[in-house]
Protein backbone atom coordinates (compact mmCIF):
# COMPACT_ATOMS: atom_id res chain seq x y z
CA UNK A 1 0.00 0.00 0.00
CA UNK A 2 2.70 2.25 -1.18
CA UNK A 3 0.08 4.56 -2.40
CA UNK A 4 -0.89 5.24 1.60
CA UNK A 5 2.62 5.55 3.03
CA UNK A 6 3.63 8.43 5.13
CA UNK A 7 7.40 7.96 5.29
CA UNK A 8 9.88 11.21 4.93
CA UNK A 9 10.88 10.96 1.66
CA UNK A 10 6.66 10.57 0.42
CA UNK A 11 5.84 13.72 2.77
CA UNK A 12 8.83 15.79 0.88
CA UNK A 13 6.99 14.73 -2.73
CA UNK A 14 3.44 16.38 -1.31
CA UNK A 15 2.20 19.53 -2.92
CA UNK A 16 4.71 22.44 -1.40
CA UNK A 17 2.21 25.12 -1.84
CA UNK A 18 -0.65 23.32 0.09
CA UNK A 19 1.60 22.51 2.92
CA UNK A 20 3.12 25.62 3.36
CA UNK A 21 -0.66 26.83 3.85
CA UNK A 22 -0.75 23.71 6.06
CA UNK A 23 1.99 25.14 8.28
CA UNK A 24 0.39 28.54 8.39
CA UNK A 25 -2.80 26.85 9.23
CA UNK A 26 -1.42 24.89 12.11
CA UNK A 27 0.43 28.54 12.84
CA UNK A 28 -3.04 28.93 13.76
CA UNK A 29 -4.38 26.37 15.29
CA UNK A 30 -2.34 27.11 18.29
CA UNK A 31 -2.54 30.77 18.14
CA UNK A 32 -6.24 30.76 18.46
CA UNK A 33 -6.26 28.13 21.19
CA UNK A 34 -3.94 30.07 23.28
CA UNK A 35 -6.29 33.38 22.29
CA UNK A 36 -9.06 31.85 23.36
CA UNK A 37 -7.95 31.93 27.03
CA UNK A 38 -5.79 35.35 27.52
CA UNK A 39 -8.44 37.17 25.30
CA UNK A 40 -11.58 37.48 26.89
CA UNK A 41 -13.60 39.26 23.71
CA UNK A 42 -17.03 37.45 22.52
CA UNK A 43 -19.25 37.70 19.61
CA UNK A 44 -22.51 35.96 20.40
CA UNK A 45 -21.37 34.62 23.32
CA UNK A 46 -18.64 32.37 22.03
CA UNK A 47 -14.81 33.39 21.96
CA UNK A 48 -13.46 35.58 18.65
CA UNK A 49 -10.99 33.16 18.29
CA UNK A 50 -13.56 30.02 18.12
CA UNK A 51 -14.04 30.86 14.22
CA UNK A 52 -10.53 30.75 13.28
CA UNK A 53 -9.74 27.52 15.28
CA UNK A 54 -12.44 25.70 13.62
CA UNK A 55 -11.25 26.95 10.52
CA UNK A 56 -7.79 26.45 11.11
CA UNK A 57 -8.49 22.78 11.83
CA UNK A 58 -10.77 22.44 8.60
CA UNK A 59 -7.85 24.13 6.25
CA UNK A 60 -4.98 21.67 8.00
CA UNK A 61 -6.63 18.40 6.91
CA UNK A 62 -7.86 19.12 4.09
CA UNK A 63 -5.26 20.59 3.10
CA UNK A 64 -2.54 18.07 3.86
CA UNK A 65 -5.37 15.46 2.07
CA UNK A 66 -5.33 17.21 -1.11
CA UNK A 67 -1.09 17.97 -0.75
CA UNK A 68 -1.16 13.92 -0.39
CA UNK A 69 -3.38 13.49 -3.11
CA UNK A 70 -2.95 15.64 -5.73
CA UNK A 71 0.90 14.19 -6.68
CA UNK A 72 -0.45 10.91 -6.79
CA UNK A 73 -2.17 11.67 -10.18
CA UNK A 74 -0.96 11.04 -13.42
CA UNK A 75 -3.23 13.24 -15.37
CA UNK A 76 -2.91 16.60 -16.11
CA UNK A 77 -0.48 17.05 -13.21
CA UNK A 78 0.36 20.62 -14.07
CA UNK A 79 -3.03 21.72 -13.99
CA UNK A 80 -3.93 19.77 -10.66
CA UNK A 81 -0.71 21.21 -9.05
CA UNK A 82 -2.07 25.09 -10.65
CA UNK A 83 -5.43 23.78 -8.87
CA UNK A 84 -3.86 23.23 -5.59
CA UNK A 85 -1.65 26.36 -5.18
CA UNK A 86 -4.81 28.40 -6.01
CA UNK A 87 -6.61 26.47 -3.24
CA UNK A 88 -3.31 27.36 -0.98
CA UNK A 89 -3.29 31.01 -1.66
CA UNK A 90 -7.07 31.43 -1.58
CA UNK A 91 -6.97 29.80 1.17
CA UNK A 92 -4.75 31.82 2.90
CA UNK A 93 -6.20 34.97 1.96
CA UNK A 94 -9.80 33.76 3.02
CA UNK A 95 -8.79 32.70 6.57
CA UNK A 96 -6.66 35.39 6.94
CA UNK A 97 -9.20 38.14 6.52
CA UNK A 98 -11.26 36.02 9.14
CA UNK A 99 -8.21 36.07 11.20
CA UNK A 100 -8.04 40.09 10.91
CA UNK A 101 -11.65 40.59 11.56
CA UNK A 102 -11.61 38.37 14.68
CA UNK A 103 -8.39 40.99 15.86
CA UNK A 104 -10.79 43.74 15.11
CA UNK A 105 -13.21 42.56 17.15
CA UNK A 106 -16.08 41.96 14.77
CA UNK A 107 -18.14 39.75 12.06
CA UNK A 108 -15.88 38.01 9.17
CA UNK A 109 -19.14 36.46 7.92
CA UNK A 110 -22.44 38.28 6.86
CA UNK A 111 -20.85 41.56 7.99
CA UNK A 112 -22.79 44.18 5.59
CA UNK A 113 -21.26 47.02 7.57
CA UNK A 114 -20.20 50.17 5.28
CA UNK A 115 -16.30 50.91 6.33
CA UNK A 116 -13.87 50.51 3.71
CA UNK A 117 -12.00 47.96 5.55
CA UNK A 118 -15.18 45.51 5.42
CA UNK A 119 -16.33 46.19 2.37
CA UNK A 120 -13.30 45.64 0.52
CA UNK A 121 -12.47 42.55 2.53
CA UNK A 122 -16.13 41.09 2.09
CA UNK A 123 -15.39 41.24 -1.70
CA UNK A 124 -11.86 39.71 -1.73
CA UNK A 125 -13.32 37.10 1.03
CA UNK A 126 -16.29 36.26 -1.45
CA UNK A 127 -14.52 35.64 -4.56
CA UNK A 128 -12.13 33.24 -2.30
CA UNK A 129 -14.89 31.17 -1.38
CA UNK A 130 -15.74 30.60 -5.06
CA UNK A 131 -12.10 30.26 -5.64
CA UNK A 132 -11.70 27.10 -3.21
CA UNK A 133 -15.59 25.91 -4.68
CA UNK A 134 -14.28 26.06 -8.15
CA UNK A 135 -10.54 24.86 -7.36
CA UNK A 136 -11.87 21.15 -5.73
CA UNK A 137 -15.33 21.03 -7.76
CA UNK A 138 -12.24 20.74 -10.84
CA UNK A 139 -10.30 18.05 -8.51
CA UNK A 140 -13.25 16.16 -8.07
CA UNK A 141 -13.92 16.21 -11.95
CA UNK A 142 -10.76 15.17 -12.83
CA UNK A 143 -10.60 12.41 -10.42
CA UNK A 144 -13.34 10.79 -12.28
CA UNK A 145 -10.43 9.96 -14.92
CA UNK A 146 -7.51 8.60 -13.38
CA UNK A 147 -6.94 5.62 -10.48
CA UNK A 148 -5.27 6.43 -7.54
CA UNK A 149 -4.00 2.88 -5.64
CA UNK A 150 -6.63 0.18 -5.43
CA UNK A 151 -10.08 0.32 -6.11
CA UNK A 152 -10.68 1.36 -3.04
CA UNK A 153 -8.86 3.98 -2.42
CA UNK A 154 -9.76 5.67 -5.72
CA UNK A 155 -13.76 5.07 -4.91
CA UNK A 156 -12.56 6.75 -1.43
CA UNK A 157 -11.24 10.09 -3.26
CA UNK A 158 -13.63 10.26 -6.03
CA UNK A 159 -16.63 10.13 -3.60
CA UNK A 160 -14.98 11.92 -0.75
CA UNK A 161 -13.68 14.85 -2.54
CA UNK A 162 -17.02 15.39 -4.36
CA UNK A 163 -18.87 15.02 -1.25
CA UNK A 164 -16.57 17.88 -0.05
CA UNK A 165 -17.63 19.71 -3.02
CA UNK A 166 -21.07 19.68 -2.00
CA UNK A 167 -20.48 20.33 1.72
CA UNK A 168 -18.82 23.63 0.57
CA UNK A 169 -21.61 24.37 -1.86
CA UNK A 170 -23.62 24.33 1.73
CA UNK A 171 -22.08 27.29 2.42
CA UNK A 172 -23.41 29.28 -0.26
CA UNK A 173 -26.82 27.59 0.82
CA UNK A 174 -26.29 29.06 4.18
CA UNK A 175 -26.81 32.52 3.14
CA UNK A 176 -29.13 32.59 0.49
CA UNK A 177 -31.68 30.20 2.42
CA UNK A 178 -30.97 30.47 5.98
CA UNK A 179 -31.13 34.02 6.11
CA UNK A 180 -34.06 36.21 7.77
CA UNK A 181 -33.34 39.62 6.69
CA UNK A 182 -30.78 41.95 7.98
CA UNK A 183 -30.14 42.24 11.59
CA UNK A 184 -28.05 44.38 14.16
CA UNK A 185 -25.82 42.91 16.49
CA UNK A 186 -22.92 43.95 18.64
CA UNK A 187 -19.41 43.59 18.20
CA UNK A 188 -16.97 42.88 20.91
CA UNK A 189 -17.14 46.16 21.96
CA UNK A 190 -20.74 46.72 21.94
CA UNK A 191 -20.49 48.69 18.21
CA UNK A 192 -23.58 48.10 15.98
CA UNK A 193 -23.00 45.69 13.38
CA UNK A 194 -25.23 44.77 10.49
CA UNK A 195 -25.74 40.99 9.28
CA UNK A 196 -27.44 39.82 6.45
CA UNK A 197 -27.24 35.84 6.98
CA UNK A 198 -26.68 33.56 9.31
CA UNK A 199 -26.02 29.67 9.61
CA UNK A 200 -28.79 29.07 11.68
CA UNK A 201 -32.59 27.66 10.02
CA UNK A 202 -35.60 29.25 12.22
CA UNK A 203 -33.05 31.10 14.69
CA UNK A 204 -31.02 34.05 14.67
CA UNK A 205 -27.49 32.86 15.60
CA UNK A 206 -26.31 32.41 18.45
CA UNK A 207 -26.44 29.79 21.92
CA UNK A 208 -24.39 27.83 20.27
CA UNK A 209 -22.71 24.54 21.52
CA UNK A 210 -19.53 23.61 23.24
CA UNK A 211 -16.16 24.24 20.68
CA UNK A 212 -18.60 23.63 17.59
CA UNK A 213 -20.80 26.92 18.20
CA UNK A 214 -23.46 25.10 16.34
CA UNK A 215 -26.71 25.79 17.05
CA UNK A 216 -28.18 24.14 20.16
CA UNK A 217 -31.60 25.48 19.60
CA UNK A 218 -32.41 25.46 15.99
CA UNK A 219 -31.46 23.53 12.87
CA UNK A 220 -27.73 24.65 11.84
CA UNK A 221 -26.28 23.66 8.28
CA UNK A 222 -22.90 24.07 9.22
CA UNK A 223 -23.42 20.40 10.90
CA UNK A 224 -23.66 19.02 7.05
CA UNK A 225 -21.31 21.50 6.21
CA UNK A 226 -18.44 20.10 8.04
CA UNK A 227 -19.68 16.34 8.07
CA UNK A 228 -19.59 16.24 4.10
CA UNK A 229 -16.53 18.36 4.21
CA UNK A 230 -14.26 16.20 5.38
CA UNK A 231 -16.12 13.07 3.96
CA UNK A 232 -12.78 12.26 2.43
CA UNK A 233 -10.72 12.50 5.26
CA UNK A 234 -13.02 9.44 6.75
CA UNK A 235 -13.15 7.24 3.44
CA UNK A 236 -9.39 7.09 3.60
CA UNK A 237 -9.20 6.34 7.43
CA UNK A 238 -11.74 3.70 6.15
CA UNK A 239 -9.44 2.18 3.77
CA UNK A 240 -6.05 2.38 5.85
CA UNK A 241 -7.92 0.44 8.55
CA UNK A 242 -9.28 -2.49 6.27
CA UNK A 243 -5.61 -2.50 4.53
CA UNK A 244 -3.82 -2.85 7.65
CA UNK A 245 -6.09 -5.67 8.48
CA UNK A 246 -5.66 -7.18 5.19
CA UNK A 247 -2.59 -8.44 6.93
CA UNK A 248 -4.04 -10.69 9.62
CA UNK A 249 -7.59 -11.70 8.34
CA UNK A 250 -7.49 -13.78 5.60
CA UNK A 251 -10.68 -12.99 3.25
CA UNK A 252 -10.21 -8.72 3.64
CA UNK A 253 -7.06 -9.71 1.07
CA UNK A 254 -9.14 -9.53 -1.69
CA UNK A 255 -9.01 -6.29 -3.53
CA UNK A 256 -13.42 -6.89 -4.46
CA UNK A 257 -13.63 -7.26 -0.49
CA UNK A 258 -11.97 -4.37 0.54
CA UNK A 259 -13.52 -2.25 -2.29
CA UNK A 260 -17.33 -3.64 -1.41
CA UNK A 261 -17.11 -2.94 2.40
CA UNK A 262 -15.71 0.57 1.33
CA UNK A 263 -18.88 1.30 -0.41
CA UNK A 264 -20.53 0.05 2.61
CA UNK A 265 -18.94 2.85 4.41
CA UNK A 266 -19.39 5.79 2.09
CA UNK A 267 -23.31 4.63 1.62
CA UNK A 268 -23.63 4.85 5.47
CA UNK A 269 -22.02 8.36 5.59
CA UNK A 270 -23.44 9.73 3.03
CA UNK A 271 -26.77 8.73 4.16
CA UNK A 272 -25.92 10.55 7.46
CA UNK A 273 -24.95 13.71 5.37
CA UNK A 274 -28.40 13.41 4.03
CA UNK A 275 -30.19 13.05 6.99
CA UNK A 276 -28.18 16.28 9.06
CA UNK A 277 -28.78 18.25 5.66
CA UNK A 278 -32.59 17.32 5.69
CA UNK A 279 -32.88 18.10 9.95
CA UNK A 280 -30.83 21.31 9.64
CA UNK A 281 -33.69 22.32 7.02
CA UNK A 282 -36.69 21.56 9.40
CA UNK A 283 -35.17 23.98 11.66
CA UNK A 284 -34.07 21.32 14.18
CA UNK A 285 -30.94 21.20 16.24
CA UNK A 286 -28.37 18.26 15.58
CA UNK A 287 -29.04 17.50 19.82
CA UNK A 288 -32.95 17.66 19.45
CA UNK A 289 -33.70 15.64 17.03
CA UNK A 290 -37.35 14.73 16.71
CA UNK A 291 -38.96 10.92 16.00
CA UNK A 292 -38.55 11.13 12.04
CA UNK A 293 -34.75 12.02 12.04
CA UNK A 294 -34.02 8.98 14.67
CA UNK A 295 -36.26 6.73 12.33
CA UNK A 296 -33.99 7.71 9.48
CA UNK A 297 -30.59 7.75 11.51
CA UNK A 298 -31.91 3.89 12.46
CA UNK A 299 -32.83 2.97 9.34
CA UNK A 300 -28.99 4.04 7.82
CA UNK A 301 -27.56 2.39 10.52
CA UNK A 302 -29.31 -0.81 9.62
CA UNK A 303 -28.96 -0.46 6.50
CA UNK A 304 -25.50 0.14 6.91
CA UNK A 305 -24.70 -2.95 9.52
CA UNK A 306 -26.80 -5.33 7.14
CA UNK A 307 -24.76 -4.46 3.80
CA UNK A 308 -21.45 -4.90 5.83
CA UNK A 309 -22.47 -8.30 7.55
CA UNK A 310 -23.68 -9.63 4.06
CA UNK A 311 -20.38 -8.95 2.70
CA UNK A 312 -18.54 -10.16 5.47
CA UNK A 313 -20.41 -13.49 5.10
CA UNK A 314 -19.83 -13.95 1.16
CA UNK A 315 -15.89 -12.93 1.85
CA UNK A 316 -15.72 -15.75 4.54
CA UNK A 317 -17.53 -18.23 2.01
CA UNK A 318 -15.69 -17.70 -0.79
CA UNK A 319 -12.58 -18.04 1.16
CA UNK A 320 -13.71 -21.40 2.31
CA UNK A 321 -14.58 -22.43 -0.80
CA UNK A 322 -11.48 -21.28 -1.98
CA UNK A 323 -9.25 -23.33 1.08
CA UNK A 324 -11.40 -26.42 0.50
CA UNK A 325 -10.86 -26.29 -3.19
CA UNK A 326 -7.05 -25.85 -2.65
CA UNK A 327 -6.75 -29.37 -0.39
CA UNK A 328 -9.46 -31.36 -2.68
CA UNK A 329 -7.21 -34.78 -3.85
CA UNK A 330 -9.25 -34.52 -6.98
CA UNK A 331 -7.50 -31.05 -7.80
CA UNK A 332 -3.67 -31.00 -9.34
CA UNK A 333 -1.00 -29.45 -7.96
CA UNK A 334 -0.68 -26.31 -10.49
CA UNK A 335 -4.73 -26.28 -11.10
CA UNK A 336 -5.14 -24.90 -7.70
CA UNK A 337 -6.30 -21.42 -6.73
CA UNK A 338 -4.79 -19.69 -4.56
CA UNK A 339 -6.12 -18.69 -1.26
């Protein structure tokens, strides 16, 4: 599984411009975590460093999946390494203005407010979010042409990465349906501040869980937002764990097995992306959720456990029928399959 090694010499090959926003990132990460304690400032209650954590975290693995990734393919490589360093620097740029806006005090999102700071940085910031749409909607495109490893791993990226896709077009979603008209808020210094949108379906933002901020009241489609987001980042985890136990049970060392209880996986997840997309649009809260979203989050689960166990049981069979085959007297030596 060469194509899943993490040795020194395979993280030098990943895409330089996507980990050098991957450093930044991290650069982040622990800025804002140590912000969040020796800066007591709040917007809506929750810390103005939560928003660039979260997104700090979101940029650093995805980002190091796609610096994996992208060298990996055979196709078009210069334009999938252009792809990437435009995803770098947009990214950059995008959390960066977040980052400055959280300094300021104020709104990086929705922010309608008329200084010239915000204004010009609400432009820049929304041509970067259809900069990193555009840059992996083209990845995921492109990844419908080429392999990448087994046939596993390449149903992992294809379906990961476009589920991505669509978590970020939830983002868009966000403001154009979520939104309830303009509102007025305060800043962290109790300045006015005018909001057109919000992540929040039937509530204003705002009481917010623990480290996630998402809504604890009302339906939230940042919940899908992040879950199909970093769909990929699961599929592959997926993958790594059946390979590495390829090695001590016998029938997961067929490539159909591995590939089948792969799709197993990414037809449960999916079907939970569905089902937070769907309760976020009633207006419910992931924490409340009513009789019709358990049904459904019971009937994926089933679903999901059924599929696996019926593969599991045809894997085991065939490998029987394989090892009885092999030590059958009526068999010759070099007609035997091998097990």
């Amino acid at each position: 599984m060469s194509e899943l090694s993490f040795s020194y010499a395979e993280v030098r090959s990943w895409h330089r411009p996507l980990m050098i926003m991957v450093a930044a990132m991290s650069a982040l990460v622990v800025f804002s975590a140590i912000a969040q304690f020796v800066d007591d400032r709040e917007l809506l209650q929750a810390s103005i460093w939560a928003k660039p954590l979260k997104f700090g975290v979101s940029f650093v693995t995805y980002g190091a999946t796609l610096a994996w990734l992208l060298p990996k393919l055979r196709k078009a490589r210069r334009t999938m390494w252009f792809l990437g360093t435009a995803f770098a620097v947009t990214g950059i740029i995008d959390v960066g203005f977040i980052v400055i806006q959280a300094a300021r005090g104020t709104y990086s999102h929705f922010n309608i407010n008329t200084d010239t700071f915000n204004q010009i940085g609400q432009i820049i910031f929304s041509a970067g979010v259809v900069g990193l749409f555009g840059a992996s909607l083209l990845i995921a495109v492109m990844l419908l042409f080429q392999r990448v490893g087994d046939t596993a791993l390449t149903w992992a990226l294809r379906v990961g990465v476009g589920l991505s896709v669509i978590g970020m077009a939830l983002a868009s979603f966000i403001r154009g349906w979520a939104s309830t008209g303009p509102r007025t808020v305060q800043d962290a210094y109790g300045n006015p501040v005018s909001l057109l949108g919000q992540h929040g379906v039937g509530v204003p933002d705002g009481e917010g869980m623990p480290i996630t901020n998402w809504s604890a009241v009302g339906g939230d489609l940042r919940v899908p937002h992040f879950i199909g987001l970093h769909s990929i980042q699961v599929f592959v985890l997926a993958v790594v764990v059946l390979t590495a136990l390829a090695a001590r049970v016998g029938w997961l060392r067929a490539e159909r097995v591995r590939a089948q209880l792969t799709g197993v996986v990414i037809l449960g997840y999916t079907g939970l992306f569905v089902i937070t997309v769907w309760q976020a649009m009633r207006g419910q809260s992931l924490i409340q959720p009513d009789t019709a979203t358990w049904t459904a989050f019971a009937a994926t689960v089933a679903a999901t456990a059924l599929l696996a166990t019926l593969t599991i049981i045809a894997a085991r069979r065939s490998q029987q029928t394989s090892a009885a085959a092999w030590h059958s007297p009526n068999v010759l030596p070099h007609a035997r399959p091998r097990v």
